[in-house]
PDBML (XML) file of the C-alpha atoms, coordinates in Angstrom:
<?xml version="1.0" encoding="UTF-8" ?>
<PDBx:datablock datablockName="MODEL"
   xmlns:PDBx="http://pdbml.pdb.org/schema/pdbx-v50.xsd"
   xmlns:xsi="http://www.w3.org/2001/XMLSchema-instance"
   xsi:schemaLocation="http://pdbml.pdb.org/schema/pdbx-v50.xsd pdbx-v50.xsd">
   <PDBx:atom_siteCategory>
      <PDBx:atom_site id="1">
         <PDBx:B_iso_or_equiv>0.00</PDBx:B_iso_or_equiv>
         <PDBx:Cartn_x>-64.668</PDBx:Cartn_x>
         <PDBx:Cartn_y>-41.392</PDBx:Cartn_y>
         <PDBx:Cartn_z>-75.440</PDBx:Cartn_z>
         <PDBx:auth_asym_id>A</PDBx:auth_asym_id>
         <PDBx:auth_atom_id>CA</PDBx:auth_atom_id>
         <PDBx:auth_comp_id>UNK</PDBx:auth_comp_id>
         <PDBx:auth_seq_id>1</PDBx:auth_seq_id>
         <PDBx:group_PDB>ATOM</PDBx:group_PDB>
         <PDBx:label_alt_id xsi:nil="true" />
         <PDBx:label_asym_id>A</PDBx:label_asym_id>
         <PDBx:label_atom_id>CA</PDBx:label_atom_id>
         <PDBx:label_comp_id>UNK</PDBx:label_comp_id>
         <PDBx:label_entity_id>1</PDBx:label_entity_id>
         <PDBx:label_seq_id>1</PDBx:label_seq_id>
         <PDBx:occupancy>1.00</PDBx:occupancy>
         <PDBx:pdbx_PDB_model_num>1</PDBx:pdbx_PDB_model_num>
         <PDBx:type_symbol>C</PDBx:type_symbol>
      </PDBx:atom_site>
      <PDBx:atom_site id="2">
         <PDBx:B_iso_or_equiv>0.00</PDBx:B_iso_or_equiv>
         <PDBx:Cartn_x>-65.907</PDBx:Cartn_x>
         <PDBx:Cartn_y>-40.870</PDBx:Cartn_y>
         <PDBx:Cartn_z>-78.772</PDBx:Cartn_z>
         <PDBx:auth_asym_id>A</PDBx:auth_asym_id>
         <PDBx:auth_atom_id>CA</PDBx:auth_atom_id>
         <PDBx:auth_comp_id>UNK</PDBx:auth_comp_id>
         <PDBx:auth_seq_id>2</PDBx:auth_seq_id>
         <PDBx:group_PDB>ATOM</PDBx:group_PDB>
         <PDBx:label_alt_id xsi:nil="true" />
         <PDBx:label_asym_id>A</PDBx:label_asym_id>
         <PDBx:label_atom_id>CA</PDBx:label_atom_id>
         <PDBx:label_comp_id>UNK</PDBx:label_comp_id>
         <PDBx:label_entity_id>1</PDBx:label_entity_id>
         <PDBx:label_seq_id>2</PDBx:label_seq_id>
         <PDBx:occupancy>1.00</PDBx:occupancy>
         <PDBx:pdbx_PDB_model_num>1</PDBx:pdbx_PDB_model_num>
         <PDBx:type_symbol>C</PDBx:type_symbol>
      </PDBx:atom_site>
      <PDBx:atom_site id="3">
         <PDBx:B_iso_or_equiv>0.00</PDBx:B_iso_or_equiv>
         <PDBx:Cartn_x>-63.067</PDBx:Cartn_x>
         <PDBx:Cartn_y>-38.107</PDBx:Cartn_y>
         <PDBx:Cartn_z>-79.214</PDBx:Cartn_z>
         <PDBx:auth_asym_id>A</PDBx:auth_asym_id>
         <PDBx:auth_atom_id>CA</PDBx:auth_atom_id>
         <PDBx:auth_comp_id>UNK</PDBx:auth_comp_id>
         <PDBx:auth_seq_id>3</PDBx:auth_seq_id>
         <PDBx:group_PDB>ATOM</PDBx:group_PDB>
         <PDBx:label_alt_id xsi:nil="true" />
         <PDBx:label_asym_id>A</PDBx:label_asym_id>
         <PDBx:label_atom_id>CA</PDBx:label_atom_id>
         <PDBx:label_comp_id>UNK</PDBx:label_comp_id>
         <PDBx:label_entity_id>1</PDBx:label_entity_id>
         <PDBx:label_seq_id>3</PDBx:label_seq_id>
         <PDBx:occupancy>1.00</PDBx:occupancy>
         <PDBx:pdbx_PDB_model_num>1</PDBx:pdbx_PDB_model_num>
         <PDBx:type_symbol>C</PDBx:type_symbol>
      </PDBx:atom_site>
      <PDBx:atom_site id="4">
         <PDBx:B_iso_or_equiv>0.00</PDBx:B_iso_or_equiv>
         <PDBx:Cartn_x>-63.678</PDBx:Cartn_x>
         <PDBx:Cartn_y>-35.838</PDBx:Cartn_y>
         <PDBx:Cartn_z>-76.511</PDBx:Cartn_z>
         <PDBx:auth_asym_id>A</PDBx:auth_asym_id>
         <PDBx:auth_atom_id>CA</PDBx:auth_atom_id>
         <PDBx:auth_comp_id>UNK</PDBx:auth_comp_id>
         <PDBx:auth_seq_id>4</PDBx:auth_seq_id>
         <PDBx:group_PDB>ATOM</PDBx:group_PDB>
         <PDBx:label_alt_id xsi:nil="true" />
         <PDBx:label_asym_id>A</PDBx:label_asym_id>
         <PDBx:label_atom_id>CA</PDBx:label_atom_id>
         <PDBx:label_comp_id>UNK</PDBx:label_comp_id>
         <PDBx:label_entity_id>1</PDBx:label_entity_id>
         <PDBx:label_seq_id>4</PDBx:label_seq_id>
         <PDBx:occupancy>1.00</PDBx:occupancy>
         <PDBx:pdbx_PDB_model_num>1</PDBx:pdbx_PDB_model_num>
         <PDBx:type_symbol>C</PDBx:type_symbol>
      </PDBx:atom_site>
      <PDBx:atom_site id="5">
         <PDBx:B_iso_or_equiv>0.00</PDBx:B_iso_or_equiv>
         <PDBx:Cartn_x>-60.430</PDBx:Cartn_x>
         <PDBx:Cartn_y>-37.052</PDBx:Cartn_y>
         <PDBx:Cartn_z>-74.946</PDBx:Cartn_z>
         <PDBx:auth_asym_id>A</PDBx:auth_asym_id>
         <PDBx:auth_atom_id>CA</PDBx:auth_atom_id>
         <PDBx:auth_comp_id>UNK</PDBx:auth_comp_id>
         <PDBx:auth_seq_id>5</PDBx:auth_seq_id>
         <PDBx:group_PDB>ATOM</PDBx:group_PDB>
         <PDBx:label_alt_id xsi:nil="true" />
         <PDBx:label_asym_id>A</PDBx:label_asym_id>
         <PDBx:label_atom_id>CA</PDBx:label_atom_id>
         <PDBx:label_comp_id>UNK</PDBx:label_comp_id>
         <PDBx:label_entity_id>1</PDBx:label_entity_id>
         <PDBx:label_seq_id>5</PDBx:label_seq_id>
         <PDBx:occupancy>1.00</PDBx:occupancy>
         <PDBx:pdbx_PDB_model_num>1</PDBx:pdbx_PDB_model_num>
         <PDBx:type_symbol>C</PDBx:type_symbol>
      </PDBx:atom_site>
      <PDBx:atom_site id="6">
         <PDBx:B_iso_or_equiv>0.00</PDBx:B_iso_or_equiv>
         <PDBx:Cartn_x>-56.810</PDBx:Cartn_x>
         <PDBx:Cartn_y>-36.878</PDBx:Cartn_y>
         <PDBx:Cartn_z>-76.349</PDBx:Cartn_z>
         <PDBx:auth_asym_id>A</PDBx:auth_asym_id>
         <PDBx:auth_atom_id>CA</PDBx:auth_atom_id>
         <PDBx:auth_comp_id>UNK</PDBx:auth_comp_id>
         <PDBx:auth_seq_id>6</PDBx:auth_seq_id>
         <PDBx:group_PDB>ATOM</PDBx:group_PDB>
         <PDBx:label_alt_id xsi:nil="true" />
         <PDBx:label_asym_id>A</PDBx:label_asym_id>
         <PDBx:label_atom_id>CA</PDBx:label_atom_id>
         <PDBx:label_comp_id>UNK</PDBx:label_comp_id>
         <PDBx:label_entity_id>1</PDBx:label_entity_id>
         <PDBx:label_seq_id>6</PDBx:label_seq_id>
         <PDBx:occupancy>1.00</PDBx:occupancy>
         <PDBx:pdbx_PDB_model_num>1</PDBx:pdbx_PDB_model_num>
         <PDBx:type_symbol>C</PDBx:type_symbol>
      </PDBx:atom_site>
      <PDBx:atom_site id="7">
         <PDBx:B_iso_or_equiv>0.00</PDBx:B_iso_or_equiv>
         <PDBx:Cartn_x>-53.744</PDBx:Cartn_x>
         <PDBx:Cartn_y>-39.297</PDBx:Cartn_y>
         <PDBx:Cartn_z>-74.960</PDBx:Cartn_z>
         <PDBx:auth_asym_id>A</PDBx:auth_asym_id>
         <PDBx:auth_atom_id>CA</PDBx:auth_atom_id>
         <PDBx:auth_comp_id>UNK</PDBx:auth_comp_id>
         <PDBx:auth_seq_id>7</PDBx:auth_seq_id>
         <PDBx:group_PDB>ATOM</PDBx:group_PDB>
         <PDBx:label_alt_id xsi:nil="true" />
         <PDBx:label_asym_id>A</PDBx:label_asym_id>
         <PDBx:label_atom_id>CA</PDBx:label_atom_id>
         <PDBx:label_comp_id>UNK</PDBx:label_comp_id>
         <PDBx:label_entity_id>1</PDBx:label_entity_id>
         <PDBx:label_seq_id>7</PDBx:label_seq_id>
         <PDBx:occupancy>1.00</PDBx:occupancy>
         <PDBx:pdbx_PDB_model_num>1</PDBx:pdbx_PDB_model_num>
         <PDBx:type_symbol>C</PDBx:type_symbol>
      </PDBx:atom_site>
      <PDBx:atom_site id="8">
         <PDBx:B_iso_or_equiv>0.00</PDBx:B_iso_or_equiv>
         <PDBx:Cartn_x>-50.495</PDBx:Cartn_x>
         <PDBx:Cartn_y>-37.474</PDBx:Cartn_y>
         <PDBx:Cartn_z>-75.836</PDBx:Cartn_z>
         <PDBx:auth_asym_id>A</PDBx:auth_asym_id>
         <PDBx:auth_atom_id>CA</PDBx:auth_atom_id>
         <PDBx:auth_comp_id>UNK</PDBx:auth_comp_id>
         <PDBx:auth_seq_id>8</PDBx:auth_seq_id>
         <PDBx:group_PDB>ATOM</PDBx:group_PDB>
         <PDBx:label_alt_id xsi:nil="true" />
         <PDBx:label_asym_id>A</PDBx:label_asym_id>
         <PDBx:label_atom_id>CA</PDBx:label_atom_id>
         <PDBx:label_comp_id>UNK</PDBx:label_comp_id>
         <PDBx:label_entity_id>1</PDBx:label_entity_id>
         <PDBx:label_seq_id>8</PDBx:label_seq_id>
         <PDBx:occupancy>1.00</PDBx:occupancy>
         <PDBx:pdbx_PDB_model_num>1</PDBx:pdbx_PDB_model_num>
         <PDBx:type_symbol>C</PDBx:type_symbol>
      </PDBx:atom_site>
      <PDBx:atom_site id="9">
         <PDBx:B_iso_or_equiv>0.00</PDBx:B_iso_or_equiv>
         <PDBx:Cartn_x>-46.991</PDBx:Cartn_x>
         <PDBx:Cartn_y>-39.535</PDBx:Cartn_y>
         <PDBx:Cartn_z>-74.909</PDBx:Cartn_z>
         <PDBx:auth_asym_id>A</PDBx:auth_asym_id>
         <PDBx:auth_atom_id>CA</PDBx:auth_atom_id>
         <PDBx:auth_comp_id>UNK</PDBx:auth_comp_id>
         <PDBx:auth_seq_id>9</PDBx:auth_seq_id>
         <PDBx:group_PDB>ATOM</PDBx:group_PDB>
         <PDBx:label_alt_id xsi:nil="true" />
         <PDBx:label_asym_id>A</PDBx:label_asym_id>
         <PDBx:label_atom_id>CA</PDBx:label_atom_id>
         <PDBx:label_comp_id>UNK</PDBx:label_comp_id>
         <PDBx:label_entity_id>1</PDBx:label_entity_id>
         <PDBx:label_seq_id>9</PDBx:label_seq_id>
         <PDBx:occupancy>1.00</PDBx:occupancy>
         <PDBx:pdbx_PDB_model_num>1</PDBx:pdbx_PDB_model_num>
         <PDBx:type_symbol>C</PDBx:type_symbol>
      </PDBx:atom_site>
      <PDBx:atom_site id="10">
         <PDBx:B_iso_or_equiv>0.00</PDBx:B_iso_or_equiv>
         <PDBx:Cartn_x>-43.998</PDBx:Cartn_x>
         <PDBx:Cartn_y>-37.446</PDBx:Cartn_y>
         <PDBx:Cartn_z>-73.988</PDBx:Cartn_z>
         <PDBx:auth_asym_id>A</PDBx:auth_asym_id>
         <PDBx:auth_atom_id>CA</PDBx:auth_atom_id>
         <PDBx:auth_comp_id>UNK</PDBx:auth_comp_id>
         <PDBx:auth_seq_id>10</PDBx:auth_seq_id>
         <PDBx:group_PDB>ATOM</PDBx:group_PDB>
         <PDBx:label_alt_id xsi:nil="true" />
         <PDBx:label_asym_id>A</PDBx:label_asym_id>
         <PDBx:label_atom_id>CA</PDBx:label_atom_id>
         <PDBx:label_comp_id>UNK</PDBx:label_comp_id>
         <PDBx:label_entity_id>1</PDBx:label_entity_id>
         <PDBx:label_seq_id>10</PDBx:label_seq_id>
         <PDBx:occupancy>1.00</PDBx:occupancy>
         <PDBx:pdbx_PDB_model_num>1</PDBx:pdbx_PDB_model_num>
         <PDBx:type_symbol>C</PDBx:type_symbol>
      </PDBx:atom_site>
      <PDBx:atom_site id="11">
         <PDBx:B_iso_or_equiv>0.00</PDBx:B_iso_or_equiv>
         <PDBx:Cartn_x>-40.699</PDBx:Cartn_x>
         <PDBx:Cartn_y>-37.118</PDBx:Cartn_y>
         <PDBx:Cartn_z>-72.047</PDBx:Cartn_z>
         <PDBx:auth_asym_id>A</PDBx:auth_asym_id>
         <PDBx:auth_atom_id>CA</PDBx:auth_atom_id>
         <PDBx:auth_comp_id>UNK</PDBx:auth_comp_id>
         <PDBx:auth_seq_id>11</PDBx:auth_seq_id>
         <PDBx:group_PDB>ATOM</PDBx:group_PDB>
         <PDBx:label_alt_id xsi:nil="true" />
         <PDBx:label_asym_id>A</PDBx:label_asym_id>
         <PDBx:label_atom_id>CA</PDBx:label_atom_id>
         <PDBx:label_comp_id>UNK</PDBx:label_comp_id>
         <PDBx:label_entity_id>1</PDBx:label_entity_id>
         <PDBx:label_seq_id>11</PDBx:label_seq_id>
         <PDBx:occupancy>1.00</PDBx:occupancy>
         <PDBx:pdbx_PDB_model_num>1</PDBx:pdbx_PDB_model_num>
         <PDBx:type_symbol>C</PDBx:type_symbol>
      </PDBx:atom_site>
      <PDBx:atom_site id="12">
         <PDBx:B_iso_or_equiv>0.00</PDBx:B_iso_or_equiv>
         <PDBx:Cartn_x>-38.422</PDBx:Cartn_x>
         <PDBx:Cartn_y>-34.813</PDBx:Cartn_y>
         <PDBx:Cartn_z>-70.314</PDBx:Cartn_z>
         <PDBx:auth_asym_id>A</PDBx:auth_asym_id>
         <PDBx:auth_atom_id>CA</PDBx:auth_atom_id>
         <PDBx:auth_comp_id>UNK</PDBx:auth_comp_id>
         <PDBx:auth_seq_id>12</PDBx:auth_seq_id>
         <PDBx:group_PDB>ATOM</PDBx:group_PDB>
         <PDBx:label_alt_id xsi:nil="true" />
         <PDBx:label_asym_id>A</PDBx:label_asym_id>
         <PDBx:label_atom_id>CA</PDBx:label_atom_id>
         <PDBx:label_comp_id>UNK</PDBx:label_comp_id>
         <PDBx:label_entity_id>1</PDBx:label_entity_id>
         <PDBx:label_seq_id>12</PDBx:label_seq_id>
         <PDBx:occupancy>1.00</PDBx:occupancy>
         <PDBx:pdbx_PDB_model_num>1</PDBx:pdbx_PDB_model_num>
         <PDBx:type_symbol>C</PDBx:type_symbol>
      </PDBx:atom_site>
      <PDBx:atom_site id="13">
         <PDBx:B_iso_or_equiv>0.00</PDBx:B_iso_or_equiv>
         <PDBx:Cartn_x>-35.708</PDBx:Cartn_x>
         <PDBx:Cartn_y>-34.409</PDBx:Cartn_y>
         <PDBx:Cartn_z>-67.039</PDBx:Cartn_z>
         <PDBx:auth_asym_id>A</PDBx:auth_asym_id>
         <PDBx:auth_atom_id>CA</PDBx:auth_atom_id>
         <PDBx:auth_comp_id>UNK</PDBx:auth_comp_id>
         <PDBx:auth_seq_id>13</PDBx:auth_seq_id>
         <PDBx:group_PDB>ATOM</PDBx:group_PDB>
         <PDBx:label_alt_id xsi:nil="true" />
         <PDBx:label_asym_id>A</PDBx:label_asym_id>
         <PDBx:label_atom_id>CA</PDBx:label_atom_id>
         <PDBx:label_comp_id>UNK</PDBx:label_comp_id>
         <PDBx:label_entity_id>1</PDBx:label_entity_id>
         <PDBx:label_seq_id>13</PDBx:label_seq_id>
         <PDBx:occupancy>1.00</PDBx:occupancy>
         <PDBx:pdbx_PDB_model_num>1</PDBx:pdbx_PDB_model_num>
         <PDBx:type_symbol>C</PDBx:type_symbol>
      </PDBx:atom_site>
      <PDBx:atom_site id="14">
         <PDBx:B_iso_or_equiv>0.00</PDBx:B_iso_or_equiv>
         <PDBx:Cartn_x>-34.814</PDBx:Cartn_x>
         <PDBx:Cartn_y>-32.395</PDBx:Cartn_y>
         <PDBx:Cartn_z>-64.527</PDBx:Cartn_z>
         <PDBx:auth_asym_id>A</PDBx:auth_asym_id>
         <PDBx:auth_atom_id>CA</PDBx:auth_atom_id>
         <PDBx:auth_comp_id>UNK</PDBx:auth_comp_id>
         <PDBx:auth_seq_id>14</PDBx:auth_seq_id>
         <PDBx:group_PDB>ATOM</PDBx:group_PDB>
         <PDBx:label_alt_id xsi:nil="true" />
         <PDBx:label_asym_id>A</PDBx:label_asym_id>
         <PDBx:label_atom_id>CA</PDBx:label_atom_id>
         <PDBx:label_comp_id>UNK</PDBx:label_comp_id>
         <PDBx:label_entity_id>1</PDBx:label_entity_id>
         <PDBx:label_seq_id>14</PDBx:label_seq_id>
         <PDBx:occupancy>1.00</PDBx:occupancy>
         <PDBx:pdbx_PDB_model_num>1</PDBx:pdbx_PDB_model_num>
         <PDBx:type_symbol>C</PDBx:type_symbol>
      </PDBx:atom_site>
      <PDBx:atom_site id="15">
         <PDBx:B_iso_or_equiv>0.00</PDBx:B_iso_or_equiv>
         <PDBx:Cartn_x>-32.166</PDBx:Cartn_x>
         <PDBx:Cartn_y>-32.053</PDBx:Cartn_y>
         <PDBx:Cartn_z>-61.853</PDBx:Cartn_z>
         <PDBx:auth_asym_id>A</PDBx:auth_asym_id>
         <PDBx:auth_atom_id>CA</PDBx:auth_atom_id>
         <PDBx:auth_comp_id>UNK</PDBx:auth_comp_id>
         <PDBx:auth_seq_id>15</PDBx:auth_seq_id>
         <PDBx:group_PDB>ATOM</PDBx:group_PDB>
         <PDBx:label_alt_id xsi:nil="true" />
         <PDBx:label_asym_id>A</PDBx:label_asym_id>
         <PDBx:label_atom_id>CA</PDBx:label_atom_id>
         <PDBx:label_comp_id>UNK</PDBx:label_comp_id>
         <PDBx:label_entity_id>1</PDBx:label_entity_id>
         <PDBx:label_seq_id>15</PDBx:label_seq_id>
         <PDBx:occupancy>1.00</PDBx:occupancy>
         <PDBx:pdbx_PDB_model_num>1</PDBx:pdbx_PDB_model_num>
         <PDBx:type_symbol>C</PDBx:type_symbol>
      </PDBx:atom_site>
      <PDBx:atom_site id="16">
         <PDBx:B_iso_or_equiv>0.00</PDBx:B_iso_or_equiv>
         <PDBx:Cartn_x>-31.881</PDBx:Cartn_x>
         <PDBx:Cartn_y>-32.831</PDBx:Cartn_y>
         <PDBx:Cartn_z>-58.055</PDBx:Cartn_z>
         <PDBx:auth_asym_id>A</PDBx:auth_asym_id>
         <PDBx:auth_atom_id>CA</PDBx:auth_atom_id>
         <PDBx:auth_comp_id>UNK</PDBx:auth_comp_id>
         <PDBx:auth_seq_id>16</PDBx:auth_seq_id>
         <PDBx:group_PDB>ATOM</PDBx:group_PDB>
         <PDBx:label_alt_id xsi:nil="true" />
         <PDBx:label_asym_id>A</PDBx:label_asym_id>
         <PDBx:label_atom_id>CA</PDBx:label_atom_id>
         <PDBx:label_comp_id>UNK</PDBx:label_comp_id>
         <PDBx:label_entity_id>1</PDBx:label_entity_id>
         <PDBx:label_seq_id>16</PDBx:label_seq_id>
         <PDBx:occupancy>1.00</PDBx:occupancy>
         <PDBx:pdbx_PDB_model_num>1</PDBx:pdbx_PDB_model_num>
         <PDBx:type_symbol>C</PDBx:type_symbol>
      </PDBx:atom_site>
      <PDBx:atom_site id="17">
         <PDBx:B_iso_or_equiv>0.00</PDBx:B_iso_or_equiv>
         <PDBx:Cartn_x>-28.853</PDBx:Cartn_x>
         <PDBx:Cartn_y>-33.035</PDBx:Cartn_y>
         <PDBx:Cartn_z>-55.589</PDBx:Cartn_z>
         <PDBx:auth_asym_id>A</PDBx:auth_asym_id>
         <PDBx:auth_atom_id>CA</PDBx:auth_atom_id>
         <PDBx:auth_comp_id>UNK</PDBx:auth_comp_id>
         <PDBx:auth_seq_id>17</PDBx:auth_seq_id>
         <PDBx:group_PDB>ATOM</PDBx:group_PDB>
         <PDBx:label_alt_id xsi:nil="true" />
         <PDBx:label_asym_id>A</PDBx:label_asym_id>
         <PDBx:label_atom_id>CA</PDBx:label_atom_id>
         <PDBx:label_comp_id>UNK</PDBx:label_comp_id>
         <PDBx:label_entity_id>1</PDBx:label_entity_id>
         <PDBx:label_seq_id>17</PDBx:label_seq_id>
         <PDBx:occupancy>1.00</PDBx:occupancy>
         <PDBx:pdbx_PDB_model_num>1</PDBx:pdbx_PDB_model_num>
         <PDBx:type_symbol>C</PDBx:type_symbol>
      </PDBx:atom_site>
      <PDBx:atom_site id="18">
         <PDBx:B_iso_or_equiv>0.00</PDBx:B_iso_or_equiv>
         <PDBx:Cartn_x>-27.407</PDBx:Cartn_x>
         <PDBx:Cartn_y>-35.867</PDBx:Cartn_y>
         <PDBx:Cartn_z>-57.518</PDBx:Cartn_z>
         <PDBx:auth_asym_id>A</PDBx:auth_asym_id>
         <PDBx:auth_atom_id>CA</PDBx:auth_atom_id>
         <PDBx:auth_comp_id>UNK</PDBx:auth_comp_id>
         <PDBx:auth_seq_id>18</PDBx:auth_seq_id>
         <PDBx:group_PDB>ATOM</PDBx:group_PDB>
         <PDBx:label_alt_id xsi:nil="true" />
         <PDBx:label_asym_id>A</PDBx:label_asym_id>
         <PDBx:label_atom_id>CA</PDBx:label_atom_id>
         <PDBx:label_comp_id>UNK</PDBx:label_comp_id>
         <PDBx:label_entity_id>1</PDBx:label_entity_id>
         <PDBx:label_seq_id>18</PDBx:label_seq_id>
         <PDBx:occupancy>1.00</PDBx:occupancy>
         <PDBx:pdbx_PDB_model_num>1</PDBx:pdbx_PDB_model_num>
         <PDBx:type_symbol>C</PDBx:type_symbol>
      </PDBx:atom_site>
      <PDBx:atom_site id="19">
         <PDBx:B_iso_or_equiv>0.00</PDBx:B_iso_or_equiv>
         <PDBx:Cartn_x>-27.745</PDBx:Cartn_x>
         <PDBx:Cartn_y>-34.742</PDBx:Cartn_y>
         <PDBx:Cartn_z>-60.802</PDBx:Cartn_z>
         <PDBx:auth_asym_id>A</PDBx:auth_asym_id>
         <PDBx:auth_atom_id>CA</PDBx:auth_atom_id>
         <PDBx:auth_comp_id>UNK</PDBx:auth_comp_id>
         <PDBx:auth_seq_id>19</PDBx:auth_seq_id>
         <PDBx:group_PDB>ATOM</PDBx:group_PDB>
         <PDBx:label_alt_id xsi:nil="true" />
         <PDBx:label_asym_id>A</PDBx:label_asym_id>
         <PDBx:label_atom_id>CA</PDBx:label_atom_id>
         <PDBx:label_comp_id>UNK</PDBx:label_comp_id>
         <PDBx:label_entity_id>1</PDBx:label_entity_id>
         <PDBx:label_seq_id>19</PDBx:label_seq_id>
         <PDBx:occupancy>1.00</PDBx:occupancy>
         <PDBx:pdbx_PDB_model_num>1</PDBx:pdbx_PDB_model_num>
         <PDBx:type_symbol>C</PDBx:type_symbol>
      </PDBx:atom_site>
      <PDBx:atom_site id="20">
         <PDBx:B_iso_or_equiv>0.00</PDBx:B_iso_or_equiv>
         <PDBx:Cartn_x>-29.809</PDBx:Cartn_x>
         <PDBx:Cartn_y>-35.527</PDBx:Cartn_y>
         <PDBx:Cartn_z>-63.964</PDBx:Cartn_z>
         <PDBx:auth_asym_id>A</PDBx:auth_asym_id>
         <PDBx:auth_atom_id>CA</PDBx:auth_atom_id>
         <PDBx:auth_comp_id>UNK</PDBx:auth_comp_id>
         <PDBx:auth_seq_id>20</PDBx:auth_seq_id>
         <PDBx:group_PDB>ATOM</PDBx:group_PDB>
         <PDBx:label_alt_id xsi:nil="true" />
         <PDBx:label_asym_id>A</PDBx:label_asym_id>
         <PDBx:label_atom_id>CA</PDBx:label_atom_id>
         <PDBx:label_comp_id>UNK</PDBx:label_comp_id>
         <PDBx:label_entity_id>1</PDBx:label_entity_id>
         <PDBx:label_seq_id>20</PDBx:label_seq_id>
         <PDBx:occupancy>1.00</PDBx:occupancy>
         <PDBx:pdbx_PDB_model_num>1</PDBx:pdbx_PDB_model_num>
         <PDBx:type_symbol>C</PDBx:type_symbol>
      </PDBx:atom_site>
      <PDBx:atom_site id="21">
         <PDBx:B_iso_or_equiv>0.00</PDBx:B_iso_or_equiv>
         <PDBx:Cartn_x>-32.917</PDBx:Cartn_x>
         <PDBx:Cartn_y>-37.442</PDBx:Cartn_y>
         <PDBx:Cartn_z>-63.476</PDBx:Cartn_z>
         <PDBx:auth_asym_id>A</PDBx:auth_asym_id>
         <PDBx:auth_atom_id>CA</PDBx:auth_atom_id>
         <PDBx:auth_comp_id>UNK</PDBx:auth_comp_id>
         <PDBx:auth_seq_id>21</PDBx:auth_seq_id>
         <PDBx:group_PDB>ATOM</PDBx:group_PDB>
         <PDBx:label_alt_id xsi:nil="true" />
         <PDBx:label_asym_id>A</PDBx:label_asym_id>
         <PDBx:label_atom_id>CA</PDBx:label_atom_id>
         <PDBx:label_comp_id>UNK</PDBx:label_comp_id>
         <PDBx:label_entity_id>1</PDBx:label_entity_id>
         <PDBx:label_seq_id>21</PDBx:label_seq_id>
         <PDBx:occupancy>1.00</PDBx:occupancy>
         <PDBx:pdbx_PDB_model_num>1</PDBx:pdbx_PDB_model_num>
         <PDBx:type_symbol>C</PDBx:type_symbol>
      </PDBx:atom_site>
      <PDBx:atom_site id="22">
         <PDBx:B_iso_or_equiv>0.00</PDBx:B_iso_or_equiv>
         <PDBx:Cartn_x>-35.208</PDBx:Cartn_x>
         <PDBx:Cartn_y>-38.168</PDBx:Cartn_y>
         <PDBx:Cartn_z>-66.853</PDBx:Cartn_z>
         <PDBx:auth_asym_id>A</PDBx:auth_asym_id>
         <PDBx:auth_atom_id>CA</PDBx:auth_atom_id>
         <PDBx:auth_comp_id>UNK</PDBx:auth_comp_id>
         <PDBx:auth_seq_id>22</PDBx:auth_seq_id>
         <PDBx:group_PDB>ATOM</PDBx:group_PDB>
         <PDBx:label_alt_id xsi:nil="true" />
         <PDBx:label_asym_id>A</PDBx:label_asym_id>
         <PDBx:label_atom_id>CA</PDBx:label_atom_id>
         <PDBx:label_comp_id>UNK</PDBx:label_comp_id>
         <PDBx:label_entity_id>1</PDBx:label_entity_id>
         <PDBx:label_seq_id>22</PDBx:label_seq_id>
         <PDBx:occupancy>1.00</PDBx:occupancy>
         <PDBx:pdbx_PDB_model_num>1</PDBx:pdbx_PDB_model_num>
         <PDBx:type_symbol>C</PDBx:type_symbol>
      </PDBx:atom_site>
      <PDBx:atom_site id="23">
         <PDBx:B_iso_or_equiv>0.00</PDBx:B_iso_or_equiv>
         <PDBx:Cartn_x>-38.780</PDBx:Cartn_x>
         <PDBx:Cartn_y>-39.290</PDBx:Cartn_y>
         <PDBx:Cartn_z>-66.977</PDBx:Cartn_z>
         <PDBx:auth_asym_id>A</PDBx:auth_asym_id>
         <PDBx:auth_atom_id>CA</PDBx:auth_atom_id>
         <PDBx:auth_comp_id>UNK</PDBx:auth_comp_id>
         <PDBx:auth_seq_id>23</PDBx:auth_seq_id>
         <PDBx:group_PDB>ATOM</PDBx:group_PDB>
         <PDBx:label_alt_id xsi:nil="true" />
         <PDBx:label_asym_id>A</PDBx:label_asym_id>
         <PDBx:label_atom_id>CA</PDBx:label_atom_id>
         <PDBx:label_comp_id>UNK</PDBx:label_comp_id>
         <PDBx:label_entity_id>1</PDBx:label_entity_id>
         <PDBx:label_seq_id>23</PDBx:label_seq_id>
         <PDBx:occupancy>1.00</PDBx:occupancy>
         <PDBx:pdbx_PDB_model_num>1</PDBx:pdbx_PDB_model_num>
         <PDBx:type_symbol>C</PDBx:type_symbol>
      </PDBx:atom_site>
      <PDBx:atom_site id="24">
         <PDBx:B_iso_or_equiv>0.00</PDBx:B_iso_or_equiv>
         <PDBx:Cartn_x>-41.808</PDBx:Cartn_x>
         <PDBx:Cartn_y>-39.999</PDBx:Cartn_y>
         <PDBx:Cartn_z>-69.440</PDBx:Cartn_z>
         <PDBx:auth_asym_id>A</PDBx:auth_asym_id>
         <PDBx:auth_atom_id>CA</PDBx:auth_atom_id>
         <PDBx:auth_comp_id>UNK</PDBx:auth_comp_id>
         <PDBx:auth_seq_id>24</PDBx:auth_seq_id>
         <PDBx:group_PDB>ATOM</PDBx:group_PDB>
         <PDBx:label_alt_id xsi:nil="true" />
         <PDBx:label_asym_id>A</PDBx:label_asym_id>
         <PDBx:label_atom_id>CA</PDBx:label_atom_id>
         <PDBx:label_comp_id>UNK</PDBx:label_comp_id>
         <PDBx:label_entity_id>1</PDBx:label_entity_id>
         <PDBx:label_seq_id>24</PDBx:label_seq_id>
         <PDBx:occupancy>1.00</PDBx:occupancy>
         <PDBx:pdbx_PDB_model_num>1</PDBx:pdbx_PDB_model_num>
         <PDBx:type_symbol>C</PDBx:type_symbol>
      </PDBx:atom_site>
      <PDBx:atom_site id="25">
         <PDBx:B_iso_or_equiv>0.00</PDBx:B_iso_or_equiv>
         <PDBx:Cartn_x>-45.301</PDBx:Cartn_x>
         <PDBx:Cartn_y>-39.807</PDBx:Cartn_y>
         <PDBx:Cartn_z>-69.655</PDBx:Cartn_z>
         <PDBx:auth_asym_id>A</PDBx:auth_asym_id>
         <PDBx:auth_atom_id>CA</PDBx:auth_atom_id>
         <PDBx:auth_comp_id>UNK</PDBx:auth_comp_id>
         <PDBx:auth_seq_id>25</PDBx:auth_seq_id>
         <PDBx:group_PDB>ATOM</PDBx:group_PDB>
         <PDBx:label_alt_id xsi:nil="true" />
         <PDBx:label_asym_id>A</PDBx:label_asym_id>
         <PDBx:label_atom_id>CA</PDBx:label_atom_id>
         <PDBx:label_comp_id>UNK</PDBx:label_comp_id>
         <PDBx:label_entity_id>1</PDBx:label_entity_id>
         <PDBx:label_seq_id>25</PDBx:label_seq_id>
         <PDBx:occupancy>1.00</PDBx:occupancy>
         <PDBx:pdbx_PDB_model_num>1</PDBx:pdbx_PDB_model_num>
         <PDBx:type_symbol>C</PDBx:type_symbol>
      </PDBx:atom_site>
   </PDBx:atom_siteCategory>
</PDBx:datablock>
């Protein structure tokens, strides 16, 4: 949009009742 808007990629985790869970975005 003519640089009013940014797309940034990343990742990350986090834990539940069976253990380690990862995601990106």
């Amino acid at each position: 949009s003519g640089g009013q808007q940014l797309v940034l990629q990343g990742a990350g985790n986090w834990r539940d009742d069976l253990g380690q869970r990862s995601f990106n975005y």
